[in-house]
C-alpha atoms as a PDB file:
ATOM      1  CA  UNK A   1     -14.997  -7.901  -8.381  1.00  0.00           C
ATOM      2  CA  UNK A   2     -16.340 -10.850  -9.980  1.00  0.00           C
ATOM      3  CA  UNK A   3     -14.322 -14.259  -9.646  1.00  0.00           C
ATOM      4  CA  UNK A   4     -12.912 -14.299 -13.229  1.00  0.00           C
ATOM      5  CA  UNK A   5     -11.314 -10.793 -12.877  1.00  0.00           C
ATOM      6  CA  UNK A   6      -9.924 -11.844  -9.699  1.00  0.00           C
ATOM      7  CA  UNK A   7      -8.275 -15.000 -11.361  1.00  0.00           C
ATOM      8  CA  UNK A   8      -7.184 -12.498 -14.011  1.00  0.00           C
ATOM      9  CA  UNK A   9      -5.635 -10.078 -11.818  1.00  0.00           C
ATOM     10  CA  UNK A  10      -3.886 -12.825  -9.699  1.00  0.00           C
ATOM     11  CA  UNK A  11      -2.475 -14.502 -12.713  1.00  0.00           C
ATOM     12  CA  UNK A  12      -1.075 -11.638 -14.160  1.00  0.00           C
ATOM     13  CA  UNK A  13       0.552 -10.505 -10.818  1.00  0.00           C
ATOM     14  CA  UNK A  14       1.973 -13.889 -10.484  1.00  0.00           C
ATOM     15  CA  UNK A  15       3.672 -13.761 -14.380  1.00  0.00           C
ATOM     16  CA  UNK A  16       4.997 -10.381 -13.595  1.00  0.00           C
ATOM     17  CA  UNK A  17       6.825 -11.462 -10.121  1.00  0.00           C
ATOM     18  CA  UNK A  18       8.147 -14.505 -12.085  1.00  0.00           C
ATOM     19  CA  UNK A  19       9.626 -12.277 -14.582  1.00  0.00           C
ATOM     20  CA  UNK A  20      10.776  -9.466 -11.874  1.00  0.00           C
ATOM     21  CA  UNK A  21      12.294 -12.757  -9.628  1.00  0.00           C
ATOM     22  CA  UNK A  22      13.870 -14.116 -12.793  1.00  0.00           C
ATOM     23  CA  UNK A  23      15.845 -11.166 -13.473  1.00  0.00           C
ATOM     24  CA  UNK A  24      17.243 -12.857 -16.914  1.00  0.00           C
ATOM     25  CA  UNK A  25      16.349 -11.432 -20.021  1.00  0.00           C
ATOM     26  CA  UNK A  26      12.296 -12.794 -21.225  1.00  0.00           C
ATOM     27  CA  UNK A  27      12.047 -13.040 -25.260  1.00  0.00           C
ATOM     28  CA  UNK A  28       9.803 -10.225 -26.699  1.00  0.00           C
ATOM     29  CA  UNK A  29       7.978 -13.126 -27.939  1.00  0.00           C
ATOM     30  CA  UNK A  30       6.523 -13.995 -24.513  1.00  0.00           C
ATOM     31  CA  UNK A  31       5.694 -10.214 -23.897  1.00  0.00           C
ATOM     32  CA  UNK A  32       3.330 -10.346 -26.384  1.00  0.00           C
ATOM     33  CA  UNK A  33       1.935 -13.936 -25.791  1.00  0.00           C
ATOM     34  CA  UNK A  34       1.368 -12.794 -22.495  1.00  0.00           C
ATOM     35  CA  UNK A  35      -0.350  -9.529 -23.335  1.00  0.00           C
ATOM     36  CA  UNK A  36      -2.568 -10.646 -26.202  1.00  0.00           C
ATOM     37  CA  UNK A  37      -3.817 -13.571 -23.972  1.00  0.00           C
ATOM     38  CA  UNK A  38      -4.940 -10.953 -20.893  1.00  0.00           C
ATOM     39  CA  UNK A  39      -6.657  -8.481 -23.808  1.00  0.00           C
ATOM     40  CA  UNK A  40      -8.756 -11.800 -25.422  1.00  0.00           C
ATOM     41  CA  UNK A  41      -9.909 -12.090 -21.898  1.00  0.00           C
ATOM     42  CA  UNK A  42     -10.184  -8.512 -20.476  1.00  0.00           C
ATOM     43  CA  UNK A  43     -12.586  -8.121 -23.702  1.00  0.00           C
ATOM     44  CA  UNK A  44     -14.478 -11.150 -22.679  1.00  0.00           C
ATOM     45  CA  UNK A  45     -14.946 -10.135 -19.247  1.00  0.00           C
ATOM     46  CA  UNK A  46     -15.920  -6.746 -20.209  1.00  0.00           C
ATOM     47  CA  UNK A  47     -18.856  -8.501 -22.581  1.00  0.00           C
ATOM     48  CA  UNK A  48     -19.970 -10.178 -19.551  1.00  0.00           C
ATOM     49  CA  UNK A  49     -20.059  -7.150 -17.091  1.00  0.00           C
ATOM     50  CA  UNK A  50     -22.364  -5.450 -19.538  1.00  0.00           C
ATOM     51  CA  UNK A  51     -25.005  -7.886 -19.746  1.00  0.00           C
END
């Protein structure tokens, strides 16, 4: 697993504990944010695994 996927994957695991810790109520708004940020770069890292 290349460096950038491992950033990835412990960014994202970090968010979700935040959220699951937080146990308040996250705006939809955020959801998304979040989510369209990790697709831009899972389809960038996918471009570079293929070259």
């Amino acid at each position: 697993m290349n460096k950038y996927l491992q950033t990835l994957v412990k960014n994202v695991r970090r968010q979700l504990e935040v959220w699951l810790e937080n146990k308040n109520v996250f705006h939809i708004k955020n959801l998304f944010r979040f989510l369209h940020s990790n697709l831009g770069t899972v389809i960038i890292l996918k471009g570079r695994s293929n070259e």
